[in-house]
Structure formats: C-alpha cells, structure tokens
Protein backbone atom coordinates (compact mmCIF):
# COMPACT_ATOMS: atom_id res chain seq x y z
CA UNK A 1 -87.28 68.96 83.12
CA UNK A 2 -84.70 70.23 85.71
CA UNK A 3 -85.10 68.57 88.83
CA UNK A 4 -83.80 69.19 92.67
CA UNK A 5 -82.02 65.79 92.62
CA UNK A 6 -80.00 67.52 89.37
CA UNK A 7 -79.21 70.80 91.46
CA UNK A 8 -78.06 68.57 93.95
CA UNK A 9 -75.99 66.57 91.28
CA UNK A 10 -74.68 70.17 89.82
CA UNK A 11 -73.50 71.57 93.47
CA UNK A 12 -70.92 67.86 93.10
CA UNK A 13 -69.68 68.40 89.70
CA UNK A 14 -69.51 72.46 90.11
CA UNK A 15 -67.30 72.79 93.74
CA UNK A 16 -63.91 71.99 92.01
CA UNK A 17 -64.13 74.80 90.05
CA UNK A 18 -66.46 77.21 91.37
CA UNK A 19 -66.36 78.71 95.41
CA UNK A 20 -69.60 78.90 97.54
CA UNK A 21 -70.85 82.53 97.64
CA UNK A 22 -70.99 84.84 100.97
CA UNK A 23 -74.29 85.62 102.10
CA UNK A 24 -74.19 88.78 103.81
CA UNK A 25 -76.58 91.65 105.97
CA UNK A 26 -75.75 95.07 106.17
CA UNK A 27 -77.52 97.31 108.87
CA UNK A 28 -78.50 100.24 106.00
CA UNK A 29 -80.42 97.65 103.98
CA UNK A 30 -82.06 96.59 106.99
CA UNK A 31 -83.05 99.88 107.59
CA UNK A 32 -84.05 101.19 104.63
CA UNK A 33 -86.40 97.88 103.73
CA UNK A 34 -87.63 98.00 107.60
CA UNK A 35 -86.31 94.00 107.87
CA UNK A 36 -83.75 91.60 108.20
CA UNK A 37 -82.47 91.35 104.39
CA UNK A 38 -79.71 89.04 103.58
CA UNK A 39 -77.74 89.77 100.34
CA UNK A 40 -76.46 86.23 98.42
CA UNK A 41 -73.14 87.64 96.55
CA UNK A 42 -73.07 85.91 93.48
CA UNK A 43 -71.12 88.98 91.85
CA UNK A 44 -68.34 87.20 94.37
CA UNK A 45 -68.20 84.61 91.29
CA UNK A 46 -64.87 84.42 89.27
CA UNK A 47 -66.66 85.95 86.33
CA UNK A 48 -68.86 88.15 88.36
CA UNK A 49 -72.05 86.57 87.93
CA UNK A 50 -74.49 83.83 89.18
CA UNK A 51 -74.62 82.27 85.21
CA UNK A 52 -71.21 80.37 85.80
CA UNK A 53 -72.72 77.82 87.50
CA UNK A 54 -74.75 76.70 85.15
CA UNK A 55 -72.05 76.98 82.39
CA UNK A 56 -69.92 74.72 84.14
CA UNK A 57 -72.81 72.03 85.41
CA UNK A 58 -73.69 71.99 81.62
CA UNK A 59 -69.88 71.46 79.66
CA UNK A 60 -68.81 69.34 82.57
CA UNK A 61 -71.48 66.64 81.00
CA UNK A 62 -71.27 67.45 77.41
CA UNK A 63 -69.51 64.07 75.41
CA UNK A 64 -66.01 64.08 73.73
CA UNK A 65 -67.65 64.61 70.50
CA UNK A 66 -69.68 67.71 71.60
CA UNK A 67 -66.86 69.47 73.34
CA UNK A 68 -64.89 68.97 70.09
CA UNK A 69 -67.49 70.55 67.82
CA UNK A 70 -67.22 73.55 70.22
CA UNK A 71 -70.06 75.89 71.84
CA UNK A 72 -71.71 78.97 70.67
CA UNK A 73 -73.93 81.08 72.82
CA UNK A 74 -75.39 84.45 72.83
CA UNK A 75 -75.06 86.49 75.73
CA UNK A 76 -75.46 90.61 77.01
CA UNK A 77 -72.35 89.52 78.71
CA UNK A 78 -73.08 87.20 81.74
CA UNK A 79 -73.88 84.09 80.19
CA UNK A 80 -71.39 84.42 77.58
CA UNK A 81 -68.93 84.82 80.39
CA UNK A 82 -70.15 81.81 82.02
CA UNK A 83 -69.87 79.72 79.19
CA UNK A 84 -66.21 80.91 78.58
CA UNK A 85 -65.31 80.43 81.86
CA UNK A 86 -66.98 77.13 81.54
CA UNK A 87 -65.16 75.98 78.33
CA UNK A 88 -61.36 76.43 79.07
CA UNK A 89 -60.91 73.59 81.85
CA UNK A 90 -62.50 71.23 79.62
CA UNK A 91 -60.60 72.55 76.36
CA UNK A 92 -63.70 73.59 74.65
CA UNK A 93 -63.83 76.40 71.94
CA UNK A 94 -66.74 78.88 72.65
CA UNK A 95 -68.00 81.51 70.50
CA UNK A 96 -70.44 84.28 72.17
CA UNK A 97 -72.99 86.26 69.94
CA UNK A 98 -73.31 89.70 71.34
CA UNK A 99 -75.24 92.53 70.92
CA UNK A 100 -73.50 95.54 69.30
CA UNK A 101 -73.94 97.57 72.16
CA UNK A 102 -73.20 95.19 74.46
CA UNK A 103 -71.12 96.08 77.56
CA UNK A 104 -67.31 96.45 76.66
CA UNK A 105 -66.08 95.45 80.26
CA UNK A 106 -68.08 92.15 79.47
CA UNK A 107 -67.27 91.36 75.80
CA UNK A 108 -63.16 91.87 76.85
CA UNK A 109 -63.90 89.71 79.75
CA UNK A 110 -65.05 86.87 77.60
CA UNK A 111 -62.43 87.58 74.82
CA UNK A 112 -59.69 87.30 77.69
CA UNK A 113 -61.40 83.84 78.51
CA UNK A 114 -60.44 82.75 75.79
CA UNK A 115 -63.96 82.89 73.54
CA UNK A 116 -64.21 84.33 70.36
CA UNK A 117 -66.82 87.39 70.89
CA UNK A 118 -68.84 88.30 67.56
CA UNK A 119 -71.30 91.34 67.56
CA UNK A 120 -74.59 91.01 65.98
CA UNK A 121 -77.94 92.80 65.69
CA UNK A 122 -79.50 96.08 68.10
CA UNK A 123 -80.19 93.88 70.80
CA UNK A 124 -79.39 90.31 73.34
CA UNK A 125 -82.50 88.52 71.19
CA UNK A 126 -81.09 89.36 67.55
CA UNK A 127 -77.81 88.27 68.36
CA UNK A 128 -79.49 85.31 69.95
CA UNK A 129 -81.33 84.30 66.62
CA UNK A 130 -78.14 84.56 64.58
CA UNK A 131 -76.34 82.06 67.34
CA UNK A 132 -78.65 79.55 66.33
CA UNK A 133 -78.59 79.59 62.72
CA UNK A 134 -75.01 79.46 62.72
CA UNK A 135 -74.99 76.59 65.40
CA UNK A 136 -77.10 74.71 63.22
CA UNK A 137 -74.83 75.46 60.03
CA UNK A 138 -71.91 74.39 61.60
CA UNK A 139 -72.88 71.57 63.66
CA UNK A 140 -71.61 73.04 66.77
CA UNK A 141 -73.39 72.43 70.32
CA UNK A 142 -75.71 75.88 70.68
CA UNK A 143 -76.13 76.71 74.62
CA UNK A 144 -79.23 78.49 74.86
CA UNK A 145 -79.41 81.13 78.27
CA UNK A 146 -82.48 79.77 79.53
CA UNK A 147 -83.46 76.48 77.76
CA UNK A 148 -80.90 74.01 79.40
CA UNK A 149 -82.00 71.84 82.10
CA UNK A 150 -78.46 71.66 83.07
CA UNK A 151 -78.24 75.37 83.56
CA UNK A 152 -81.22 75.78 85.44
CA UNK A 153 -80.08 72.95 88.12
CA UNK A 154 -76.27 74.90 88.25
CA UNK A 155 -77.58 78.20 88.78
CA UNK A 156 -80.24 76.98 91.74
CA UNK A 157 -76.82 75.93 93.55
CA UNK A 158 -76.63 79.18 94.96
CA UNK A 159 -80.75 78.80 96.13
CA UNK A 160 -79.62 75.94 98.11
CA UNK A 161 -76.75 77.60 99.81
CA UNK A 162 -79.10 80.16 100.91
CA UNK A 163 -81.31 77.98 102.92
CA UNK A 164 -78.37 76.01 103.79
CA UNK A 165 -77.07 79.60 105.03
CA UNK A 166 -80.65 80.51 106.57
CA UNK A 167 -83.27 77.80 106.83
CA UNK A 168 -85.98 79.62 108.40
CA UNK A 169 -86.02 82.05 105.15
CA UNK A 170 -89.54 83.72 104.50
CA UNK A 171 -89.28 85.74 101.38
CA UNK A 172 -86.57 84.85 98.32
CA UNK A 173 -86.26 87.61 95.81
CA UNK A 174 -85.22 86.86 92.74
CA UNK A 175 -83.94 88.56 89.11
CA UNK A 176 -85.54 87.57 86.36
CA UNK A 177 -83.87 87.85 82.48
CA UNK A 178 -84.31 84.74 80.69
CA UNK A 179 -85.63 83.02 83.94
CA UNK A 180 -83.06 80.35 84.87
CA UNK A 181 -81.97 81.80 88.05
CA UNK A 182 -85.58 82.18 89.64
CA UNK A 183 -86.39 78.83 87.83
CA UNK A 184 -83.62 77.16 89.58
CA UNK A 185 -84.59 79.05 92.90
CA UNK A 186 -88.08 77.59 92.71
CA UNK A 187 -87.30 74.13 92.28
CA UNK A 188 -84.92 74.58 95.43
CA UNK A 189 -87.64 76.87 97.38
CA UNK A 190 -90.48 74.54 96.65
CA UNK A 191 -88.46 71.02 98.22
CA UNK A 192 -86.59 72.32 100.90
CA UNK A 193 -89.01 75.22 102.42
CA UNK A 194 -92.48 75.38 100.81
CA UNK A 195 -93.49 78.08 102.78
CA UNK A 196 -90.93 80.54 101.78
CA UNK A 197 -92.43 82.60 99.22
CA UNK A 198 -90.30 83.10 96.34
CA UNK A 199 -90.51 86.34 94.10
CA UNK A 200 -89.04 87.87 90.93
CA UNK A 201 -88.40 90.67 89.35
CA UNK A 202 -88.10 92.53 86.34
CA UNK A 203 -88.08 95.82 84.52
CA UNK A 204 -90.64 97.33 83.80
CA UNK A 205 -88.51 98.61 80.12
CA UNK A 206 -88.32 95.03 79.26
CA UNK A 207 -91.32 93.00 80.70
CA UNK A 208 -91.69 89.75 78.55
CA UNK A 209 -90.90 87.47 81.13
CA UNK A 210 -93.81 88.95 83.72
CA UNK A 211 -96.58 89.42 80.41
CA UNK A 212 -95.73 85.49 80.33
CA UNK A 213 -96.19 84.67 83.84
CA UNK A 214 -99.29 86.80 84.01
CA UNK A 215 -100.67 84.95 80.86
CA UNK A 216 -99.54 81.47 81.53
CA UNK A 217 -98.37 81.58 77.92
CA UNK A 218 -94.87 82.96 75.90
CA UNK A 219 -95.08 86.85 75.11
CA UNK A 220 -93.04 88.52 73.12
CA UNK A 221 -92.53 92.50 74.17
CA UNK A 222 -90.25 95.89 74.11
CA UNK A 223 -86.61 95.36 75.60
CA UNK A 224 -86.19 98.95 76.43
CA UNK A 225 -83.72 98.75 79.72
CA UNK A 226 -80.32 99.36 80.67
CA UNK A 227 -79.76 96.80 82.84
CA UNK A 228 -78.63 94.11 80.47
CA UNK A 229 -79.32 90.87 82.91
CA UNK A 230 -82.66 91.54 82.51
CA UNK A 231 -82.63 93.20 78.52
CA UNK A 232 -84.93 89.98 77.08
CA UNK A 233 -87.95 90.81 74.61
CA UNK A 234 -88.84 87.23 74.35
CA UNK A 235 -89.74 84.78 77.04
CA UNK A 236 -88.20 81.22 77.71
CA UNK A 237 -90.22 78.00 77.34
CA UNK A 238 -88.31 75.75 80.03
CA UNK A 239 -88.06 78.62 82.53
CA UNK A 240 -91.59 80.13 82.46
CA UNK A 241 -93.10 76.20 82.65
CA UNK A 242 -91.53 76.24 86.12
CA UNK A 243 -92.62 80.00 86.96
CA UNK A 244 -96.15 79.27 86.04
CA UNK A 245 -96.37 76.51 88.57
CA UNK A 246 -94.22 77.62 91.30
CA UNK A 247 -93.21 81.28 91.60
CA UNK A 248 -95.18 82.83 94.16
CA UNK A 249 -95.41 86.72 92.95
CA UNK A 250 -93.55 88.98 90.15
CA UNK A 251 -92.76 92.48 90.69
CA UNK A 252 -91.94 95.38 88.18
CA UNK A 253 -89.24 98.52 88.95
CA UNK A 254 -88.58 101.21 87.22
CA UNK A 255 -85.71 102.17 85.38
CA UNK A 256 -85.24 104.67 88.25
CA UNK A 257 -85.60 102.47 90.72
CA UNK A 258 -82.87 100.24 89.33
CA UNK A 259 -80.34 103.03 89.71
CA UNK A 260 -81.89 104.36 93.23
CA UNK A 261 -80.88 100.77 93.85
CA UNK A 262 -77.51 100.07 92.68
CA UNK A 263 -76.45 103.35 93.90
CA UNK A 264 -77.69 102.10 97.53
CA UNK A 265 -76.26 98.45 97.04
CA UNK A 266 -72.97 99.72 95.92
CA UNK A 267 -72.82 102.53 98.48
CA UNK A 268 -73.88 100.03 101.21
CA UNK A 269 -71.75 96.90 100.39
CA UNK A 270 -69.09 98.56 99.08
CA UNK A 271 -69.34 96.27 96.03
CA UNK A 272 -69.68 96.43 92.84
CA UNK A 273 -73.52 95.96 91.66
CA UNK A 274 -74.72 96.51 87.97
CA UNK A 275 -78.40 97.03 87.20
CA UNK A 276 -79.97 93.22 87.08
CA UNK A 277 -77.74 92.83 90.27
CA UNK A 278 -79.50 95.45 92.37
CA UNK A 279 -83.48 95.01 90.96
CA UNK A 280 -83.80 92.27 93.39
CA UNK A 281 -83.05 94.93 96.54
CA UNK A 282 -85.20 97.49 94.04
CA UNK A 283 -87.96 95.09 94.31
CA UNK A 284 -87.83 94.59 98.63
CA UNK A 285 -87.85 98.81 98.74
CA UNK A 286 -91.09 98.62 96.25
CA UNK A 287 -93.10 95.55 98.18
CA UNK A 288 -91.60 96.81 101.54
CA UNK A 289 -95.04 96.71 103.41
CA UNK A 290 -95.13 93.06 102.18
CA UNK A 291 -91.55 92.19 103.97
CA UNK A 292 -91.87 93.83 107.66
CA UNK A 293 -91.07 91.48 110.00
CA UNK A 294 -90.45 88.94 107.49
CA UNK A 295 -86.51 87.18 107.00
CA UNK A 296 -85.73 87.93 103.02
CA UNK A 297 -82.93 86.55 101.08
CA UNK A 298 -82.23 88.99 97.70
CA UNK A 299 -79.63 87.97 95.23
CA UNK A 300 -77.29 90.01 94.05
CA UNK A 301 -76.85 88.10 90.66
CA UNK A 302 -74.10 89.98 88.93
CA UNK A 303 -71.14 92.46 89.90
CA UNK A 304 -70.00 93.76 85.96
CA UNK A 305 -70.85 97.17 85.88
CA UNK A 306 -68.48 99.49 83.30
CA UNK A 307 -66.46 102.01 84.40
CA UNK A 308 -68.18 104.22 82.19
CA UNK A 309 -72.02 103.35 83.88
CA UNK A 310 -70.53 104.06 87.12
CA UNK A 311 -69.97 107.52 85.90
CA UNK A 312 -73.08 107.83 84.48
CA UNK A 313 -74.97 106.57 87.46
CA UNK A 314 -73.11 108.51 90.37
CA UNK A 315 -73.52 111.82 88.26
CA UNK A 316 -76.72 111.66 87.86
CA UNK A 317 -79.07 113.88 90.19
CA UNK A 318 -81.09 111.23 93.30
C-alpha cells in the first residue's frame, strides 16, 4: 500500500526533474464560491498535468532490466504524457494505448516525447484492456493509471505542498478519474491535518468511481463525459481501498457545470483549464453552502485543453 513516508520519499527523487507548483487565489473565485479558495496549478507541470509526478516517482525506481524491456500504458492523454515525460531521462521506450478519439493536442504531445502512441477501442478502458494483453505478450513493464503504489505517493506531492503552502487548510477538493490523485491527497490530508476534510469529484456522465465509494465495492458504469481526466467506466482497486477509508465526501457535476466551470477558471486565471481541471472549482460552486467561511484548496489537475474544445466551449450559449 502507498504510504506518507513514500510521498515523502517521491517529493526527493521527483525535484530534479519536476518544479513545485504555484498555489494561487483570485478575488472572482472568491467571490463567486463566497470563500477564500486557493487554486494548486498543477496544469503549471511541464506536460500540463498533475500525473507526471507519479510517472517519474515510478521509472526513477524501476531496475535496469525493466527499463530495458520498456513501458506501455494506456492513457486519455495525461497519464500517457506523464509516463513519456517520465521515460526519456532514464532512456526508457514507452508505448501509450489511446483511445481513438482521444485528444489530438495530447496524443502529439506524447508522440513529441518521444512515445510511440497507438489508438485502440471507443474509449480510455478498451484501450486500457488491450495495453495489458500486449504487456503481458511482450514481457514489457505495464504501468497501470491508478494501480501503482508508486504513482499514488508521486502524485500526493502536490497534497503536501498545499499544506506546506497553507497549513490551516479546511476543505481539499479533489478530481477524481482513476483515483490516484485524491488517493494520494488522502494519505497526505489524513497525517498532516486530520481535520481538513478532503472531497472529490466526478461526473456525473461517468460515475464509476463514486457508485464504488458509495458501495464500498468496484462498479463498473457508463463513461459518457467529455472531460477525459475523469472518462473511466471502471473503478480502481488500490485507489478506492484508500477512498473507502479516508475520503471524507464525493460530489457529482454536471456536464454543464464542467463547462460553466472551465469557462470561469480560464476566464479568471487566465490559464488554460480543460474539463477534469476545472470539476474541482465545479464542485466548491455546487457544495458552496458547505464552504462559507471555510479555507478550501481545489486542484486544478490538468491544463491540455484543444484548440478545437476551446472553440466549442466559448461558442456555446452560458
């Protein structure tokens, strides 16, 4: 099981490669969620995303032999960027299973990485079950997105510079896909401020992760959303055994509330914020008679938004 001594562990062997991210307040957040909200940038991340931690915590510790077998993942596009980015400084060949919709700005991204991108299957959990035949075919070291102690103490890095950032933290809202993020986030939560309540969220499009935490047990479920961070059908065994017995609530938003909220975040931070990104600041306008008067840490998990959903998401009518 991941542990907090391992996140601490992971922050060691992740700084030479990977900055800290800003945490940041912006007075129209404030005022729209009626509180103090502080916004952890983890689209500041050289691949635009929070999963890069973990990549790197897990490759960094992988033996000789391993790392020349090579990697293969499946990924909407985050993960499979994090394990690219992950893979080059150690000379590692990675090959990402994608979804053949997935995101074009995020497949090139991984291709000019250096991984080899192969598209497979209608959605993130067919593509998934083709990664691991062919891992176990070839022999090759298959990096599940949410099974991997090691990424699960990476990605809670950025859990610990938030309280490192602000101690006295009341509320930490989370994005939930897979899980690792929020598991990571607990583990960090629950050792260095008990008190602070930790939340996730989800869509409500693709809820298999919440129907799990609900039901203390793995359900399987539509994947219906557009925001591809959180586009899983399936819940994660490692992940949910941590969310069972230590996140504190679970919200749902709408796919409308999604783009209400990356409209806002983008509008508001003048960054760029794709769908998974923003559901955490979705979730704070939804519970906001929960948060008043309460100091809340969201995390903006991932920056990778296409041009083309950009267009799509500032022409549609508010």
């Amino acid at each position: 099981m991941p542990t907090f001594p391992g996140v601490l562990e992971a922050r060691r062997r992740i700084s030479p490669y990977l900055p800290r991210t800003s945490l940041f307040t912006y007075p129209q957040l404030d005022r729209l969620v009626g509180t103090s909200i502080w916004v952890k940038h983890e689209n500041h991340q050289p691949v635009g995303a929070f999963k890069v931690r973990g990549g790197v915590n897990l490759i960094s510790q992988m033996s000789d032999e391993e790392r020349a077998r090579g990697v293969v993942s499946a990924s909407t596009g985050n993960h499979g960027q994090s394990v690219a980015y992950a893979a080059r400084p150690f000379g590692v060949k990675a090959t990402i299973y994608v979804p053949e919709n997935a995101n074009p700005s995020k497949v090139r991204s991984m291709e000019d990485l250096g991984a080899e991108v192969i598209a497979h299957g209608r959605d993130f959990d067919e593509a998934r079950e083709q990664c691991a035949r062919v891992a176990e075919e070839q022999g090759r070291r298959y990096i599940h997105s949410g099974n991997e102690p090691h990424l699960i103490e990476g990605v809670g890095t950025y859990s610990l510079e938030i309280f490192e950032d602000v101690p006295d933290l009341d509320v930490l809202i989370v994005p939930i896909g897979g899980g690792s993020g929020a598991a990571g986030a607990c583990l960090v939560a629950k050792t260095i401020s008990p008190s602070t309540k930790v939340i996730g969220v989800q869509a409500e499009a693709a809820p298999a992760a919440y129907l799990s935490w609900k039901a203390r047990s793995l359900v399987e479920d539509q994947m219906n959303t557009a925001a591809e961070g959180l586009a899983t059908r399936t819940a994660f065994e490692l992940p949910q055994r941590i969310l069972w017995e230590q996140l504190d609530d679970f919200v749902l938003v709408s796919e409308a509330e999604l783009r209400d909220a990356t409209r806002t975040m983008i509008e508001a931070t003048r960054n760029l914020v794709e769908g998974a990104g923003a559901s955490a600041f979705a979730a704070a306008l939804k519970i906001k008679d929960q948060l008043v008067g309460r100091r809340v840490a969201i995390v903006c998990s991932g920056g990778n938004i296409s041009p083309a959903q950009i267009a799509e998401l500032f022409s549609a009518p508010r």
